[in-house]
PDB file of N, CA and C in Angstrom:
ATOM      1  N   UNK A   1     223.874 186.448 120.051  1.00  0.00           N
ATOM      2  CA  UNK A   1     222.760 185.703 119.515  1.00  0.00           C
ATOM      3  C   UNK A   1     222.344 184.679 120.566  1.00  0.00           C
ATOM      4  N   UNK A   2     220.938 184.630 120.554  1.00  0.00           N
ATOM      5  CA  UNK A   2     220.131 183.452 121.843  1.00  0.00           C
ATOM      6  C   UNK A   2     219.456 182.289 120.994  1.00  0.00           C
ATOM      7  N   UNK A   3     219.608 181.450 121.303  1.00  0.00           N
ATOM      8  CA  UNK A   3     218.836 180.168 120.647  1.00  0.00           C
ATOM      9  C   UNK A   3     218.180 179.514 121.610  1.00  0.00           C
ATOM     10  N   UNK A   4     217.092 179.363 121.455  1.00  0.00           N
ATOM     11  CA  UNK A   4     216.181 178.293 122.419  1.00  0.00           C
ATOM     12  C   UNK A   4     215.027 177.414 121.497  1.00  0.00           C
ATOM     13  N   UNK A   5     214.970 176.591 121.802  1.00  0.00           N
ATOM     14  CA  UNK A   5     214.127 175.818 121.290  1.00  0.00           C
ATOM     15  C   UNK A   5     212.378 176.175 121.721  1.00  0.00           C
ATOM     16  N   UNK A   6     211.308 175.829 120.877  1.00  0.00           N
ATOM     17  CA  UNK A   6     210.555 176.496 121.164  1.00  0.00           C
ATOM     18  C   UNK A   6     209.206 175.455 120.607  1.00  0.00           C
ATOM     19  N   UNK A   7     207.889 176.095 121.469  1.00  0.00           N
ATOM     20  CA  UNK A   7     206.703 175.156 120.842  1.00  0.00           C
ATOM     21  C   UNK A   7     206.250 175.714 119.381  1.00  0.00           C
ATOM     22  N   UNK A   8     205.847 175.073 118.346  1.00  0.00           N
ATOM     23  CA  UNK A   8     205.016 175.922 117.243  1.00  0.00           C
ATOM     24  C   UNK A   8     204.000 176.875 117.511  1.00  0.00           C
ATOM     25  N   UNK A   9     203.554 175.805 118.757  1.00  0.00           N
ATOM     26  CA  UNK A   9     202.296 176.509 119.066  1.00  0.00           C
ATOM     27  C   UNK A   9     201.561 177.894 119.349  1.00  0.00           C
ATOM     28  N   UNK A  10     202.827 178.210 119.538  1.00  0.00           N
ATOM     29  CA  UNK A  10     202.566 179.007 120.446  1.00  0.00           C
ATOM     30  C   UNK A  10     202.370 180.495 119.538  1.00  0.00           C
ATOM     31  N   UNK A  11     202.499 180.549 117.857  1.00  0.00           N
ATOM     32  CA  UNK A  11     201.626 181.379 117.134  1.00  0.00           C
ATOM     33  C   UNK A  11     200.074 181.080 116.494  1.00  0.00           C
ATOM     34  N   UNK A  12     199.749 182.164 116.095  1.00  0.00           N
ATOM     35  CA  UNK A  12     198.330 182.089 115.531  1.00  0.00           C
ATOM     36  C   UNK A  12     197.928 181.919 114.221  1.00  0.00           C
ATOM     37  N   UNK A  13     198.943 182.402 113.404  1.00  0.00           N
ATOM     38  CA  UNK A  13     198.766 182.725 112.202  1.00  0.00           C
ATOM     39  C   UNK A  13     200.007 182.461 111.236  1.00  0.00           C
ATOM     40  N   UNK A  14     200.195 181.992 109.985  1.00  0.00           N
ATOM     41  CA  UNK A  14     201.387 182.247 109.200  1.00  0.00           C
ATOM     42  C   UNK A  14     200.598 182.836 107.864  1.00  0.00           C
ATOM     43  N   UNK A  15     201.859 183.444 106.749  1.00  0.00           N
ATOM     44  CA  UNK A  15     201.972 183.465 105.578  1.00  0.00           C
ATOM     45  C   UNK A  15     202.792 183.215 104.952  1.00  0.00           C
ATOM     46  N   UNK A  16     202.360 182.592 103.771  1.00  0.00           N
ATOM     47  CA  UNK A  16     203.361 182.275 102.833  1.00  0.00           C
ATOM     48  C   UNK A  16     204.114 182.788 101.681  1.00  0.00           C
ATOM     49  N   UNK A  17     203.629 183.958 101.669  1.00  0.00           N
ATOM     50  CA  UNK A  17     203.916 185.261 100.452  1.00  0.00           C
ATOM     51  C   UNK A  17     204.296 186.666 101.665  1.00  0.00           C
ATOM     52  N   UNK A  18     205.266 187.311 100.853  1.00  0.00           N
ATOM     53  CA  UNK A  18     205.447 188.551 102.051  1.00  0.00           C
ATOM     54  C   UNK A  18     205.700 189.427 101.063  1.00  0.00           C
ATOM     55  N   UNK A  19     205.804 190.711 101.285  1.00  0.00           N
ATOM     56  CA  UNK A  19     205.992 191.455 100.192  1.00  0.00           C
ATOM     57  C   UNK A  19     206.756 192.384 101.144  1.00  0.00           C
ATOM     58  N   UNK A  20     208.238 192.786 100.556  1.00  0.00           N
ATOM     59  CA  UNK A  20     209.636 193.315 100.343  1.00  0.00           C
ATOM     60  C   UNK A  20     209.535 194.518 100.629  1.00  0.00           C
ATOM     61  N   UNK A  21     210.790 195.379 101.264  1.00  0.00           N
ATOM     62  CA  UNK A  21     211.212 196.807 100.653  1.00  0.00           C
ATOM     63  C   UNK A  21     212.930 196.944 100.639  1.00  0.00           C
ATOM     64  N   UNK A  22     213.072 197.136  99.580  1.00  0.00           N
ATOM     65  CA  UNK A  22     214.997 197.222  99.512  1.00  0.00           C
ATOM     66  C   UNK A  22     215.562 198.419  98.948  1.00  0.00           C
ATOM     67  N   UNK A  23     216.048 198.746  99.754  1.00  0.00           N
ATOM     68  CA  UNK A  23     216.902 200.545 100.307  1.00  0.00           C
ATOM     69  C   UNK A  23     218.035 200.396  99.696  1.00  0.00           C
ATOM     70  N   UNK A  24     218.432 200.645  98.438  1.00  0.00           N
ATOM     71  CA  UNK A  24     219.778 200.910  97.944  1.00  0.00           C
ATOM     72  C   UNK A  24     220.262 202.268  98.462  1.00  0.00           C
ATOM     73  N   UNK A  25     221.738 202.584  99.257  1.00  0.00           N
ATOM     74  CA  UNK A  25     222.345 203.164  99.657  1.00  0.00           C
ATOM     75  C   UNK A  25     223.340 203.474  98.726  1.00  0.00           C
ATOM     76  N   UNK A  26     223.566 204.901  98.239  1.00  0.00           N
ATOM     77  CA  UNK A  26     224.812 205.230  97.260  1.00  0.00           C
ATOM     78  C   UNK A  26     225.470 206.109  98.473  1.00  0.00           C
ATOM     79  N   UNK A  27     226.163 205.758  98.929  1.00  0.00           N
ATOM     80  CA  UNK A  27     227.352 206.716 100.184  1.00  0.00           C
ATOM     81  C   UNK A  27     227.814 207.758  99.595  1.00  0.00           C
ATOM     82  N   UNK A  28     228.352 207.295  98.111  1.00  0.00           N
ATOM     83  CA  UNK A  28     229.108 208.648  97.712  1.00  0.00           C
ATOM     84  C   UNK A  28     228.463 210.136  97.887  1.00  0.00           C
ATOM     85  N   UNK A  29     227.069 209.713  97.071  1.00  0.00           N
ATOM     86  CA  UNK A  29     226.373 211.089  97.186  1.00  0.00           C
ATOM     87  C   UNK A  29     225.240 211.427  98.207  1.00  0.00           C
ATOM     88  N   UNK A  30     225.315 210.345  99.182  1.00  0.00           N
ATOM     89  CA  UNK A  30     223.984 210.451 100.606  1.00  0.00           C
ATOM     90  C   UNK A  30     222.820 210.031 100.112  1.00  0.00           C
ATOM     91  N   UNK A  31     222.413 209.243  99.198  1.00  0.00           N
ATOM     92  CA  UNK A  31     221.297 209.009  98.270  1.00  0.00           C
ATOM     93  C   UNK A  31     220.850 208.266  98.645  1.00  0.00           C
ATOM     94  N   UNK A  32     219.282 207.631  98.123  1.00  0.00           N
ATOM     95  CA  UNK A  32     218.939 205.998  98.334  1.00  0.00           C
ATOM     96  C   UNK A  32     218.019 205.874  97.059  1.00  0.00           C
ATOM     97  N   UNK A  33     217.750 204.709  96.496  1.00  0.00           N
ATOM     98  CA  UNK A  33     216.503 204.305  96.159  1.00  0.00           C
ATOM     99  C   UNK A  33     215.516 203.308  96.916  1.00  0.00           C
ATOM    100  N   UNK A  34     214.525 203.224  96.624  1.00  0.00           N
ATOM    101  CA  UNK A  34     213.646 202.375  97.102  1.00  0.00           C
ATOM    102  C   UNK A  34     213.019 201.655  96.197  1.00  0.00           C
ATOM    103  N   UNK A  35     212.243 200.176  96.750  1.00  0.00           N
ATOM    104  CA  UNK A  35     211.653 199.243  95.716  1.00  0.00           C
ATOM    105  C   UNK A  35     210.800 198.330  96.478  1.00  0.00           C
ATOM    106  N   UNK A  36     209.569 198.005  96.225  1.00  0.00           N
ATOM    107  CA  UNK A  36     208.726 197.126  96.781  1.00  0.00           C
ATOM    108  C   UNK A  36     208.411 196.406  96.153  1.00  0.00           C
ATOM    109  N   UNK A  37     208.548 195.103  96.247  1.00  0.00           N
ATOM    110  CA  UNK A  37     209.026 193.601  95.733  1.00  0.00           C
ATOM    111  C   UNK A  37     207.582 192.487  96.162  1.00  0.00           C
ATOM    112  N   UNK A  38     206.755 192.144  95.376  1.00  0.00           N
ATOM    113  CA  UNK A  38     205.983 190.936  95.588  1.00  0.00           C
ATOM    114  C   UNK A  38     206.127 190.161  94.895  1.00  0.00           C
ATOM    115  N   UNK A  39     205.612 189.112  94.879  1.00  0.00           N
ATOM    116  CA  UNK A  39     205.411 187.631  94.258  1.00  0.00           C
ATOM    117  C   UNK A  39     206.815 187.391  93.811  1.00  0.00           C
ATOM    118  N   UNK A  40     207.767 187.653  94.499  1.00  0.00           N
ATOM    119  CA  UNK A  40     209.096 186.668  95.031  1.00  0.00           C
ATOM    120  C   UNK A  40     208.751 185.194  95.380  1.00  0.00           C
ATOM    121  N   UNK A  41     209.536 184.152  94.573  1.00  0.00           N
ATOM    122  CA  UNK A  41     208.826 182.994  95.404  1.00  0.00           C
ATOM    123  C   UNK A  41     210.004 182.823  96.764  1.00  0.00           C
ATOM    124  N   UNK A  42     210.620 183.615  97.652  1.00  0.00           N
ATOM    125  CA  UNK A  42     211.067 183.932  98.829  1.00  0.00           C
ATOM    126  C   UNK A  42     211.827 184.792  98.746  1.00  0.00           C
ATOM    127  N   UNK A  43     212.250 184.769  99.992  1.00  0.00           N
ATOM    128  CA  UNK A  43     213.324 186.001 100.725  1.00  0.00           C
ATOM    129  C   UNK A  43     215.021 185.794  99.909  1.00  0.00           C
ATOM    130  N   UNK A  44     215.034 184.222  99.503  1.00  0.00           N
ATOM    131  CA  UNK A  44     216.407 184.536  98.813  1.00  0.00           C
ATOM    132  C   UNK A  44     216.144 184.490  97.184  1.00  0.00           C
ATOM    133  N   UNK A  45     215.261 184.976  96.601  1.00  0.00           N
ATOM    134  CA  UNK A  45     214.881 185.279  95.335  1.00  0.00           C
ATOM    135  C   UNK A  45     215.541 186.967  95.429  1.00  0.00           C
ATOM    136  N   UNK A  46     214.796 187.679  96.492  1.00  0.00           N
ATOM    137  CA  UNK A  46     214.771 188.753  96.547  1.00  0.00           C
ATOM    138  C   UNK A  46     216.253 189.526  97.456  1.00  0.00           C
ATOM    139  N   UNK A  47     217.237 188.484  97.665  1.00  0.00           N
ATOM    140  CA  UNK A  47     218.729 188.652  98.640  1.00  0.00           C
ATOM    141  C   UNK A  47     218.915 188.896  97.197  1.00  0.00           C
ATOM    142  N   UNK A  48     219.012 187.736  96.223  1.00  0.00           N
ATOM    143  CA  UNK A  48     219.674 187.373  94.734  1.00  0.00           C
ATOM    144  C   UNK A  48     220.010 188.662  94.714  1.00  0.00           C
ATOM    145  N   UNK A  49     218.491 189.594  93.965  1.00  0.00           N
ATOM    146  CA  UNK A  49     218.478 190.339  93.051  1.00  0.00           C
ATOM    147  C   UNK A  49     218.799 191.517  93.932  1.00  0.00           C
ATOM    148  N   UNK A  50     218.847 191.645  95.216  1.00  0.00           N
ATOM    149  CA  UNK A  50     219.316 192.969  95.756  1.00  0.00           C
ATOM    150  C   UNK A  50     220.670 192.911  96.033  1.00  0.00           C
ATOM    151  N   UNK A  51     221.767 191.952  95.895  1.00  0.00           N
ATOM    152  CA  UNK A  51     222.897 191.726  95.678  1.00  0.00           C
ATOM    153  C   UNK A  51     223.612 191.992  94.539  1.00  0.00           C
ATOM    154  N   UNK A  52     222.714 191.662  93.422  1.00  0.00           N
ATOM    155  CA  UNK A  52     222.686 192.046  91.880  1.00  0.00           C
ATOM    156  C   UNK A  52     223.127 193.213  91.845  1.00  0.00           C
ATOM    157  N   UNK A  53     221.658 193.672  91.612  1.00  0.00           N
ATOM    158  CA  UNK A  53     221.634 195.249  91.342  1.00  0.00           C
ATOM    159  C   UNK A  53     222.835 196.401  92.608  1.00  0.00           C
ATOM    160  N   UNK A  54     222.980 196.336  93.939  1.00  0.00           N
ATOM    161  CA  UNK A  54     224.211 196.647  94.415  1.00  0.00           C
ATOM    162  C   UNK A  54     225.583 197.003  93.880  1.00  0.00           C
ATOM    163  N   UNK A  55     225.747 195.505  93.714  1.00  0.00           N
ATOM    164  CA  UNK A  55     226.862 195.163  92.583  1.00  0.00           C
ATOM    165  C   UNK A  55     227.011 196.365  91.638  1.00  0.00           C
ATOM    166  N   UNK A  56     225.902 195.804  90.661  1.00  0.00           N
ATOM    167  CA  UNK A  56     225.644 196.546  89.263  1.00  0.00           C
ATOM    168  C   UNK A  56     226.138 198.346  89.584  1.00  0.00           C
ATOM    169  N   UNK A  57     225.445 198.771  90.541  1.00  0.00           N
ATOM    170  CA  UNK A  57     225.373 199.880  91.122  1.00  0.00           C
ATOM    171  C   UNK A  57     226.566 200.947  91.940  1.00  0.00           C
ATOM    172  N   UNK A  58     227.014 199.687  92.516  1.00  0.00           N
ATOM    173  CA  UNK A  58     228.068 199.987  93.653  1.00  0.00           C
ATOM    174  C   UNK A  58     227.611 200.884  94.708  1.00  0.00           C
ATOM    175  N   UNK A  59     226.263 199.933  95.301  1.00  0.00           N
ATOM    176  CA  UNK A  59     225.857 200.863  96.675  1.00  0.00           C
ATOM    177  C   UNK A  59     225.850 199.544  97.148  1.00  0.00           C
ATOM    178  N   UNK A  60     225.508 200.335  98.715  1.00  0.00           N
ATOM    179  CA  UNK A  60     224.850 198.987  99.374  1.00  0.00           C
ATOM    180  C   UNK A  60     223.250 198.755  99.641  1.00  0.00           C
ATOM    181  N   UNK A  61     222.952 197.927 100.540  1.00  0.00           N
ATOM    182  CA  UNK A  61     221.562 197.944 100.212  1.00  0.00           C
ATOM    183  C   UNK A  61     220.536 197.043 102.054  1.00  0.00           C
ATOM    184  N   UNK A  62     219.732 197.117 102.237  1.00  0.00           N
ATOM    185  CA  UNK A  62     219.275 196.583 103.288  1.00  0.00           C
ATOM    186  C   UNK A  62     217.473 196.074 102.951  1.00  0.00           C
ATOM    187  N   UNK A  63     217.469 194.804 103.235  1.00  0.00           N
ATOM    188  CA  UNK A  63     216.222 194.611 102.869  1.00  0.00           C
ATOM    189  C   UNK A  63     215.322 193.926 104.357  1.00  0.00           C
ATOM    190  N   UNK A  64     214.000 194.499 103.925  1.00  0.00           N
ATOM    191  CA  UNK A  64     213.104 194.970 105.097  1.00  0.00           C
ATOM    192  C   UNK A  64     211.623 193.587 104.651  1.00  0.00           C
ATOM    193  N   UNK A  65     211.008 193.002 105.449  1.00  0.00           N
ATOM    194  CA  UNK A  65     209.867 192.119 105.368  1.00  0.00           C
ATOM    195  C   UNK A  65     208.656 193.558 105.472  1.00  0.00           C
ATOM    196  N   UNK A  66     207.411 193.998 104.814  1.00  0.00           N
ATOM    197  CA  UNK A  66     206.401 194.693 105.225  1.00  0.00           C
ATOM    198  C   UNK A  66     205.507 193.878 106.378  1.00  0.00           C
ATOM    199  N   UNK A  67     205.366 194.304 107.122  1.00  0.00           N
ATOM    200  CA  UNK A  67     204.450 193.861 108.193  1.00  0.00           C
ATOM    201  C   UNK A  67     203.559 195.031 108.953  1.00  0.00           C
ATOM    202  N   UNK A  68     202.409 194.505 109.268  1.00  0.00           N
ATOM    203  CA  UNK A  68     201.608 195.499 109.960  1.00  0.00           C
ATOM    204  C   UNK A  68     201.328 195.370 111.360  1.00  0.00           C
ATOM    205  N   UNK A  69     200.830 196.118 112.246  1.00  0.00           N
ATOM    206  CA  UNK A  69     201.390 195.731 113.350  1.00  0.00           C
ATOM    207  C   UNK A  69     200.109 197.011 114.097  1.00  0.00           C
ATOM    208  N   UNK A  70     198.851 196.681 114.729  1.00  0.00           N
ATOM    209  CA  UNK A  70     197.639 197.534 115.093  1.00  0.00           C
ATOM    210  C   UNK A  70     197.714 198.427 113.948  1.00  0.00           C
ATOM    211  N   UNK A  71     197.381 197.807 112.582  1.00  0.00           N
ATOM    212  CA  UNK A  71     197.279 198.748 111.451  1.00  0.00           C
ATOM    213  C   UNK A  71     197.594 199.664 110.744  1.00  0.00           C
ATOM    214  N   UNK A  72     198.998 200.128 111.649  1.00  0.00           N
ATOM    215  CA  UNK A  72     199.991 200.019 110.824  1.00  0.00           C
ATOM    216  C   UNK A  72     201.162 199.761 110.257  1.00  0.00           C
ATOM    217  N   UNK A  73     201.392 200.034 109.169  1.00  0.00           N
ATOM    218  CA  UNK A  73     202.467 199.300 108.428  1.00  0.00           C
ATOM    219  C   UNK A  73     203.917 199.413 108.668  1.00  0.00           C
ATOM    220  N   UNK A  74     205.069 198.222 108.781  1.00  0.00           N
ATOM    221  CA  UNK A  74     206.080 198.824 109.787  1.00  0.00           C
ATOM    222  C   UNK A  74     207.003 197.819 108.284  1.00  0.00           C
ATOM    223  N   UNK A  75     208.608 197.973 108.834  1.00  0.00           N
ATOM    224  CA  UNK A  75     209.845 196.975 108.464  1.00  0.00           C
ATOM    225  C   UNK A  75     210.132 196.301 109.432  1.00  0.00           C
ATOM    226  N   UNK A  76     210.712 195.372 108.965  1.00  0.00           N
ATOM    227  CA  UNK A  76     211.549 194.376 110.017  1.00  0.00           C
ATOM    228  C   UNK A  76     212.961 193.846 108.769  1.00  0.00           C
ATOM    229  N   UNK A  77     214.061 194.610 109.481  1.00  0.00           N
ATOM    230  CA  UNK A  77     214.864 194.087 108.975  1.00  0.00           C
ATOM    231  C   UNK A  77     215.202 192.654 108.599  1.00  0.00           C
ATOM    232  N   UNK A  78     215.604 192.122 107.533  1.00  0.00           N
ATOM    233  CA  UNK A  78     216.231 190.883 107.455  1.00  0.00           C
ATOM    234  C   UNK A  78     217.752 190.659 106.392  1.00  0.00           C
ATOM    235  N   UNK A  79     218.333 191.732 106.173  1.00  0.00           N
ATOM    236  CA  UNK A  79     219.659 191.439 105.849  1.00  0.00           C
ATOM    237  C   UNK A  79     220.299 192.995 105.316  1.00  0.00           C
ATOM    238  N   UNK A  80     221.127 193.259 105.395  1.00  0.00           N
ATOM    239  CA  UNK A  80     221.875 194.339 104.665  1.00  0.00           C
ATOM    240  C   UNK A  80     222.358 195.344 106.139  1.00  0.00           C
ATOM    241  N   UNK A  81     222.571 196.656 105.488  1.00  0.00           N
ATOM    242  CA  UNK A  81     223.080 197.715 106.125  1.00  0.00           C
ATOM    243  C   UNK A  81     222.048 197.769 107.401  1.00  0.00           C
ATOM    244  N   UNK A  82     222.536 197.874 108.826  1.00  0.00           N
ATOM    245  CA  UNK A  82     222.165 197.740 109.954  1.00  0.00           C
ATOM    246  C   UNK A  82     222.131 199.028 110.740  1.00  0.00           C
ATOM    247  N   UNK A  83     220.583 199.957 110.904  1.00  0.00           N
ATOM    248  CA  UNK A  83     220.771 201.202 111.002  1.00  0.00           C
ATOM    249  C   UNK A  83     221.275 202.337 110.550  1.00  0.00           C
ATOM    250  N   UNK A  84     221.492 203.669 110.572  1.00  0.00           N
ATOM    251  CA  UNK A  84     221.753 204.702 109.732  1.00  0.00           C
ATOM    252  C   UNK A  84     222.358 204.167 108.517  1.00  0.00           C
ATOM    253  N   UNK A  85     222.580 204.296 107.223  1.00  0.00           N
ATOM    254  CA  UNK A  85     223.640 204.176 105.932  1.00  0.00           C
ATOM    255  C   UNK A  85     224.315 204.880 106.066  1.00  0.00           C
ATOM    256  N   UNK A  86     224.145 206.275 106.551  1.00  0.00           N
ATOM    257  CA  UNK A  86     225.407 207.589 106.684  1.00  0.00           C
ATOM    258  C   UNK A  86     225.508 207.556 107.517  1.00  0.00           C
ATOM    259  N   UNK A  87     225.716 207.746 108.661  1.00  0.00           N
ATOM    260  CA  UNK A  87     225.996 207.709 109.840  1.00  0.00           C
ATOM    261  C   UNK A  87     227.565 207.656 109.904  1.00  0.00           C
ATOM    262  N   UNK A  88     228.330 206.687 109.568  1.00  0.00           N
ATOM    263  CA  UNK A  88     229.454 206.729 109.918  1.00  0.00           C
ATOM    264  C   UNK A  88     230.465 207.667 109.058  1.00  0.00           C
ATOM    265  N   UNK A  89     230.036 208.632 107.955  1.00  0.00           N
ATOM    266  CA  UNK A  89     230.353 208.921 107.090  1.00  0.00           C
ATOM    267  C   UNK A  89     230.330 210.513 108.063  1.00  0.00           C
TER     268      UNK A  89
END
């Protein structure tokens, strides 16, 4: 991990609402679900409940920010399972 200190300035734009996607992983059977999440009032509204339901579930899970990027629409990870879910399986 790199830390540097930095100007604000130096973006153009913010938002204050983002809207979600969270990948429940069941290993046992190679599975996933999916879920797209708005009007979260943040990112740890939406850790909560994808920790929850996991739990509840007994998968794991990885949750993604939607962002667009020359029009189109991409993820950006921000917490959970880090590349393939099966993979090591």
């Amino acid at each position: 991990m790199w830390i540097r200190g930095i100007d604000p300035r130096d973006t153009s734009w913010e938002q204050d609402h983002a809207t979600y996607r969270v990948h429940f992983w069941d290993r046992s059977d190679r599975s996933a679900d999916e879920y797209e999440i708005s009007g979260a009032a943040g990112v740890e509204e939406v850790l909560a409940w994808a920790e929850e339901h996991a739990a509840e579930h007994g998968c794991a899970y990885t949750v993604h920010v939607v962002t667009t990027d020359n029009g189109r629409r991409g993820l950006i990870r921000l917490a959970g399972v880090l590349g393939g879910p099966f993979a090591d399986q």
